[in-house]
Protein backbone atom coordinates (compact mmCIF):
# COMPACT_ATOMS: atom_id res chain seq x y z
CA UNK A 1 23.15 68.18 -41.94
CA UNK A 2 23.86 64.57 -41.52
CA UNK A 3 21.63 62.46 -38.68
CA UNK A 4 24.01 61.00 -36.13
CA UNK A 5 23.37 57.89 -35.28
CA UNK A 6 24.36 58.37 -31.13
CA UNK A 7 21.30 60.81 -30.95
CA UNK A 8 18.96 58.03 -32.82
CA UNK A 9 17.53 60.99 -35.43
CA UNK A 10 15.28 60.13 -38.00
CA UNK A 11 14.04 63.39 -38.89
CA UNK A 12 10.18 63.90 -40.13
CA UNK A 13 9.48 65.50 -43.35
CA UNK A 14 6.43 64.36 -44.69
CA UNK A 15 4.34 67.29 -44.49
CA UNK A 16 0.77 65.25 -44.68
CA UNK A 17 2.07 63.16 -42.13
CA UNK A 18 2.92 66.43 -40.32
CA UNK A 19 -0.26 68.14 -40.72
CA UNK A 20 -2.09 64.87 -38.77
CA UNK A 21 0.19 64.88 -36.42
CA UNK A 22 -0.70 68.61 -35.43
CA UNK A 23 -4.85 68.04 -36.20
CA UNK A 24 -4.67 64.88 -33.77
CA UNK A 25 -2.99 67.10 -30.89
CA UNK A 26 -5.17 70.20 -30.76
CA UNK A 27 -3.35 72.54 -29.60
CA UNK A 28 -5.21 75.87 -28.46
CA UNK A 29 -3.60 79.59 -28.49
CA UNK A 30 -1.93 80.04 -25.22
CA UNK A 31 -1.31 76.31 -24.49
CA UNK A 32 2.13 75.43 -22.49
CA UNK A 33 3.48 73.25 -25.59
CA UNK A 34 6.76 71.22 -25.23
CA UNK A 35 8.11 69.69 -28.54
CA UNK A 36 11.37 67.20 -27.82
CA UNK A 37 14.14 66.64 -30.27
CA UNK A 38 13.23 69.50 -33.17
CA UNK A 39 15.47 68.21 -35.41
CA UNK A 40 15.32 70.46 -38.42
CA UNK A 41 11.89 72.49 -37.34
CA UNK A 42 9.61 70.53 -39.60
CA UNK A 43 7.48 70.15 -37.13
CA UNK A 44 8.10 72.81 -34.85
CA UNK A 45 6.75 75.72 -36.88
CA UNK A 46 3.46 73.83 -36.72
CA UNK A 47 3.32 73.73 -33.10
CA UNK A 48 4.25 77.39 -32.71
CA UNK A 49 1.50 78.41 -35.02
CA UNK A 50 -0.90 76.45 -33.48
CA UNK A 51 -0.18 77.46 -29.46
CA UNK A 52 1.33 80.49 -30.11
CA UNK A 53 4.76 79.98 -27.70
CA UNK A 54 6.78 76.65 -27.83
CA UNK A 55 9.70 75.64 -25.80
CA UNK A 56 11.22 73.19 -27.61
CA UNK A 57 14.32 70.59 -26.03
CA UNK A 58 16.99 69.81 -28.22
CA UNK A 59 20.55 67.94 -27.19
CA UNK A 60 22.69 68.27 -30.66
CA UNK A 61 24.29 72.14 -30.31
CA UNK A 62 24.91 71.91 -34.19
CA UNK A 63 20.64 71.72 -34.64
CA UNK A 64 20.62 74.23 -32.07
CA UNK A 65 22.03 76.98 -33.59
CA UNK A 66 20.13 76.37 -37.05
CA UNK A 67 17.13 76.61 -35.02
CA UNK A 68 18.52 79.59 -33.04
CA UNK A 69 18.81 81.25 -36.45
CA UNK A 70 15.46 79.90 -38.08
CA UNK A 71 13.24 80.97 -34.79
CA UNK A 72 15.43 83.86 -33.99
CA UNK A 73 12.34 86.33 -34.64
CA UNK A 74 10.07 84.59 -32.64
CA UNK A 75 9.83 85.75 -29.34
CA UNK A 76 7.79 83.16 -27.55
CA UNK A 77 9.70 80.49 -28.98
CA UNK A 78 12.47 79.27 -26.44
CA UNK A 79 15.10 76.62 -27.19
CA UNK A 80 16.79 74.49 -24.38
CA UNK A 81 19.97 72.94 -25.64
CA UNK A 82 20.07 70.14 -22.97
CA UNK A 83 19.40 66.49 -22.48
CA UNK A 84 15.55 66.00 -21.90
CA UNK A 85 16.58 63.09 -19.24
CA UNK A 86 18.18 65.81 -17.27
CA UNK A 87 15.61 68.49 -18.23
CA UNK A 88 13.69 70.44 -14.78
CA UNK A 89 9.69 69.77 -16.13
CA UNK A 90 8.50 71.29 -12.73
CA UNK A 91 10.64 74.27 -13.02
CA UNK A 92 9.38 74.91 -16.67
CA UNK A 93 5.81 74.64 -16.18
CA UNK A 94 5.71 76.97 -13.01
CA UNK A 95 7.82 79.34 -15.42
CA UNK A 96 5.06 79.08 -18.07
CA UNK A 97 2.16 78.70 -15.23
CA UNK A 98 0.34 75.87 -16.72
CA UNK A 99 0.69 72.55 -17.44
CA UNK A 100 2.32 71.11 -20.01
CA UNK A 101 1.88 69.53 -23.61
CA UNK A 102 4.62 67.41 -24.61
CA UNK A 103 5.02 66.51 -28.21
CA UNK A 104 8.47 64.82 -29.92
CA UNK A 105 9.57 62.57 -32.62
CA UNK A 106 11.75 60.66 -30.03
CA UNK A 107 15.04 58.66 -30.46
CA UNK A 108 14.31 54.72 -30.30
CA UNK A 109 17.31 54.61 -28.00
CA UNK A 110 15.85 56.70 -24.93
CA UNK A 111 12.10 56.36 -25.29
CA UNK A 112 11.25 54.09 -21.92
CA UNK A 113 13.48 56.04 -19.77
CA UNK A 114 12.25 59.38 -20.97
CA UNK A 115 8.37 58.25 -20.44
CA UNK A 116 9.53 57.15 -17.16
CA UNK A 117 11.06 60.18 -16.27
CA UNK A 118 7.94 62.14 -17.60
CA UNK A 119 5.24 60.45 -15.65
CA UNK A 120 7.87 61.12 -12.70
CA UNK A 121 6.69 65.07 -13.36
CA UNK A 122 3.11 64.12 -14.16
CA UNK A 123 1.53 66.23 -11.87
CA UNK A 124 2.61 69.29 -14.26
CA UNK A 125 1.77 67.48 -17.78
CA UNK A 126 -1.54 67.51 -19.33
CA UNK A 127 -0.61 64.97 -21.99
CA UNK A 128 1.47 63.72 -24.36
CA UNK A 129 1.61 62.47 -27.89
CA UNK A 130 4.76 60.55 -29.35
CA UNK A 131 6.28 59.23 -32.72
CA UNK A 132 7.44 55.88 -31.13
CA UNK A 133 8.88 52.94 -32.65
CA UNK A 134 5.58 50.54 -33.52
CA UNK A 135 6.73 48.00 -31.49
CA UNK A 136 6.79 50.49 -28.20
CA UNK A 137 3.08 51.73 -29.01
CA UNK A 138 2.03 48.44 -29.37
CA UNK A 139 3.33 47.50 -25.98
CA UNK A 140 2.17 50.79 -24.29
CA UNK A 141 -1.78 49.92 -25.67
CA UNK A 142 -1.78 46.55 -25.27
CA UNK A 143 -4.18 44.13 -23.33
CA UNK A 144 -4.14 41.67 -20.89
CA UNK A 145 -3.54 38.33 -22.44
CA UNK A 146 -1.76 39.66 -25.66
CA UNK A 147 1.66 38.84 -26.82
CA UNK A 148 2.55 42.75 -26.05
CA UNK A 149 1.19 43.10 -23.24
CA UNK A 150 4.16 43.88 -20.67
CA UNK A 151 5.86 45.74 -17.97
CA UNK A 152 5.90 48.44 -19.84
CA UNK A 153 1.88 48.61 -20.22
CA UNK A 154 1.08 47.99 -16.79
CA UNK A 155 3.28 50.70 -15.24
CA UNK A 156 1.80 53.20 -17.57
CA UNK A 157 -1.88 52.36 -16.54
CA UNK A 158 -2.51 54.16 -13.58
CA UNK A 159 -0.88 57.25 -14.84
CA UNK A 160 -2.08 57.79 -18.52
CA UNK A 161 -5.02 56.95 -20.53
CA UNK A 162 -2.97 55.69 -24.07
CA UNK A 163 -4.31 55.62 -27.34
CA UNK A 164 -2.86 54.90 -30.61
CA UNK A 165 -3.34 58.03 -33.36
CA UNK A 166 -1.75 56.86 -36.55
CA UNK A 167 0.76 54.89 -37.81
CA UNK A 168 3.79 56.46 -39.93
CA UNK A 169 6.00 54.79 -42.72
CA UNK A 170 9.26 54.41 -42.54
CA UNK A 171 9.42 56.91 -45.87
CA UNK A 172 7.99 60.15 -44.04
CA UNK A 173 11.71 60.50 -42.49
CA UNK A 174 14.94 61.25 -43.55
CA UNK A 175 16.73 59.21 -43.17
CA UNK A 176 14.27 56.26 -42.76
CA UNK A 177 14.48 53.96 -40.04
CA UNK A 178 14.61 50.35 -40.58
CA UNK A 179 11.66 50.07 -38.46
CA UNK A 180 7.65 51.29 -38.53
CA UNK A 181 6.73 54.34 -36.17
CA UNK A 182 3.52 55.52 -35.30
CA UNK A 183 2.55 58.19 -32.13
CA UNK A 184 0.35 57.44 -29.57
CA UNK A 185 -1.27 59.80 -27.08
CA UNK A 186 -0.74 59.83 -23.05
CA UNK A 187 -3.51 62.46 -21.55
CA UNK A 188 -2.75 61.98 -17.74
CA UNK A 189 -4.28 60.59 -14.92
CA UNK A 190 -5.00 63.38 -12.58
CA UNK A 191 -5.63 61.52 -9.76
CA UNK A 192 -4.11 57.39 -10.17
CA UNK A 193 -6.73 54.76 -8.85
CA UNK A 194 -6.43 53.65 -5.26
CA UNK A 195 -4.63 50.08 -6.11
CA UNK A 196 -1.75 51.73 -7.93
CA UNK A 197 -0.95 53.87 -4.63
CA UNK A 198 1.36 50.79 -3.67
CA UNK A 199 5.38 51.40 -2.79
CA UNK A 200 5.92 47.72 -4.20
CA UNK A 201 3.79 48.40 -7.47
CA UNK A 202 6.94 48.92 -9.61
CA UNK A 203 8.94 46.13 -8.21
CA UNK A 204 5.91 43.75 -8.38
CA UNK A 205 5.27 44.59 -11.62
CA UNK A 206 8.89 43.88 -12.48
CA UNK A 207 9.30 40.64 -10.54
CA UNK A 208 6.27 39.42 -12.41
CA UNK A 209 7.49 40.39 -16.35
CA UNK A 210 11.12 39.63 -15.00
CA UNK A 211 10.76 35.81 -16.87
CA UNK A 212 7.40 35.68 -18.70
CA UNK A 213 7.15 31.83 -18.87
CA UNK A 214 7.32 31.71 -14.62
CA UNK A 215 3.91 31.50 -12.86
CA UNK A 216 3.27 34.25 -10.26
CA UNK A 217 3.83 31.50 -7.49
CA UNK A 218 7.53 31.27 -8.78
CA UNK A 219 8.22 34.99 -10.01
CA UNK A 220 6.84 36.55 -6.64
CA UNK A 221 8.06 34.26 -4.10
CA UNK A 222 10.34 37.16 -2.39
CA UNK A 223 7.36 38.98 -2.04
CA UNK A 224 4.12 36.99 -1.46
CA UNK A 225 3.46 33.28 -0.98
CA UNK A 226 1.01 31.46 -3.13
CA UNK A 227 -1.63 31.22 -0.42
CA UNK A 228 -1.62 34.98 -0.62
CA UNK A 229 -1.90 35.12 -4.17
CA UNK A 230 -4.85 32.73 -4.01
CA UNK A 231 -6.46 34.87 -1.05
CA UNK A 232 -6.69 38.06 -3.19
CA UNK A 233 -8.87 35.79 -6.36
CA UNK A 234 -5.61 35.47 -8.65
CA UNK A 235 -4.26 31.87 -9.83
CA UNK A 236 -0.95 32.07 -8.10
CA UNK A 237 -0.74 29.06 -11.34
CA UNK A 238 -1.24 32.11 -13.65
CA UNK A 239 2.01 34.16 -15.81
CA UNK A 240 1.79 38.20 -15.60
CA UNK A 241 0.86 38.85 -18.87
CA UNK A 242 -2.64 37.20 -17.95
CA UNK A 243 -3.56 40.07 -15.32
CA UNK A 244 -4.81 43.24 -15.32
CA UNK A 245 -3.03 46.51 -14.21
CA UNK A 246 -5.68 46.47 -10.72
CA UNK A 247 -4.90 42.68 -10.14
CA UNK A 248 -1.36 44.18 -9.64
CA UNK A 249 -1.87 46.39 -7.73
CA UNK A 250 -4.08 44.17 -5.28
CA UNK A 251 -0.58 42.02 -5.47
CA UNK A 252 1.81 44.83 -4.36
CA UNK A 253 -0.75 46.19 -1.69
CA UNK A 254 -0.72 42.57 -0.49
CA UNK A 255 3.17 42.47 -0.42
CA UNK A 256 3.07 45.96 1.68
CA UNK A 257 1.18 44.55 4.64
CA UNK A 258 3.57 41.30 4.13
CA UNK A 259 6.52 43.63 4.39
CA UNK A 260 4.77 45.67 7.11
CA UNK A 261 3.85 42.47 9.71
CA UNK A 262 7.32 41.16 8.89
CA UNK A 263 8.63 44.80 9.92
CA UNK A 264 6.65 45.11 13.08
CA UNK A 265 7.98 41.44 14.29
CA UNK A 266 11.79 42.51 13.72
C-alpha cells in the first residue's frame, strides 16, 4: 500500500517509538479514545489494548477496508471512513458518554485547521496528544519573545495547557518525511480565563501576527488607538510576539467596549 501524497501519510512503524507514544498518553480501561488517520493500525492496536474501545477516523476507503478486515473481530472498535474536518465530535462523545481522548499521527497539510476545529468541540475533549511536524510543536509551546512564538500559540492558550512529549526521527515512518516530527500534548482548559472571553480575541490576535515587524500602534489601528494601548500598560511601540496571551486579551476586551461606545453612538 503506497502513501499518497494528497492525504500527507507518513505512516509510523517504529515500534519503540510506538510504545512511548502509548506510555506518555495513559490511557485507562473504559476511556472514550479517538485515534485520527490509522494508517496501517500500527498504532491503533495499542490504543485498543490500552482503553479497551477505540473509534478511530480515517479518510482513504482503500486503508479502510484493510482495517475493516484487521479489526473485524473487535467489537468495540469502530471505524469512521470520513474527513475528520467534517467529523460530528459532539455527536460522538454523547454516543460514547464521556469525553474524549484524541490521539493521531496527523497529515502536515491539515494540522492548524483540524486543532482549530477541535478546540471548536472542546467542551467534549479531555485532551489531546499529536505527532506534529517539529516546526508546529515548536510554535504551539513557544514563549513570549521567541522567534516561534505566534498566532498560532496565543490562540491555543486559553484553551489547552501544551507540552512537548518527545521528539520522533524522520526514520520511525514509512515513508519518511523530509521533515522532524515530534507530539505534543493538549489537556484542555475546562473553564478559559476571564481575558480570553473576548469576541475580538481571534481577530486581535490576527491583526497583531498579520505583519510581525509592525508595532501594535500600526497593526491594530482598526481596532484600538495607541492611547488605548498605552492605557491598558502595553507599549503601543511594542510587535506581538513581545506579549503575553492575557496582554491580548486585555487588547481585544479593550477593542469590545471601543466597538460597543462606537455602536451605541450610531
Amino acid at each position: 500500500m503506497y502513501a499518497r501524497k494528497r492525504f500527507g501519510q507518513h505512516f509510523l512503524h517504529d515500534p519503540a517509538v510506538i510504545a512511548r507514544i502509548v506510555a506518555a498518553i495513559g490511557l485507562h480501561p473504559g476511556d472514550a479514545a479517538v485515534e485520527i488517520g490509522p494508517g496501517h493500525g500500527a498504532l491503533t492496536s495499542r490504543l485498543l489494548a490500552a482503553a479497551g474501545q477505540l473509534d478511530a477516523i480515517e479518510i482513504d476507503h482503500d486503508l479502510g477496508a484493510r482495517l475493516r478486515e484487521r479489526f473485524a473481530s473487535e467489537p468495540r472498535c469502530w471505524l469512521h471512513e470520513t474527513d475528520a474536518l467534517e467529523f460530528d465530535w459532539r455527536a460522538l462523545a454523547a454516543a460514547r458518554g464521556a469525553r474524549l481522548r484524541v490521539v493521531g499521527n496527523l497529515p502536515y497539510n491539515i494540522s492548524t485547521p483540524l486543532l482549530f476545529r477541535l478546540l471548536a468541540a472542546s467542551d467534549v475533549i479531555l485532551d489531546m496528544h499529536f505527532m506534529l511536524q517539529k516546526e508546529v510543536v515548536d510554535r504551539i509551546v513557544a514563549a513570549p519573545g521567541s522567534h516561534a512564538y505566534g498566532r498560532l500559540t496565543v490562540m491555543l492558550a486559553p484553551r489547552v495547557v501544551a507540552a512537548r512529549v518527545l521528539e520522533v526521527g524522520a526514520g520511525a515512518f514509512r515513508p519518511a518525511p523530509r521533515v522532524s516530527s515530534a507530539v505534543v500534548r493538549l489537556q484542555v482548559i475546562d473553564e478559559p480565563p476571564a481575558w480570553s472571553r473576548s469576541a475580538s480575541y481571534g481577530e486581535v490576535v490576527t491583526a497583531a501576527f498579520g505583519q510581525r515587524r509592525k508595532t501594535l500602534r500600526n497593526a491594530l489601528g482598526r481596532h484600538l488607538s495607541a492611547a488605548q494601548i498605552e492605557s491598558l500598560g502595553i507599549n503601543p511601540g511594542a510587535r506581538a510576539e513581545t506579549l503575553a496571551p492575557a496582554q491580548f486579551g486585555a487588547l481585544a476586551r479593550a477593542a469590545d467596549a471601543t466597538r460597543a461606545a462606537a455602536a451605541a453612538i450610531r
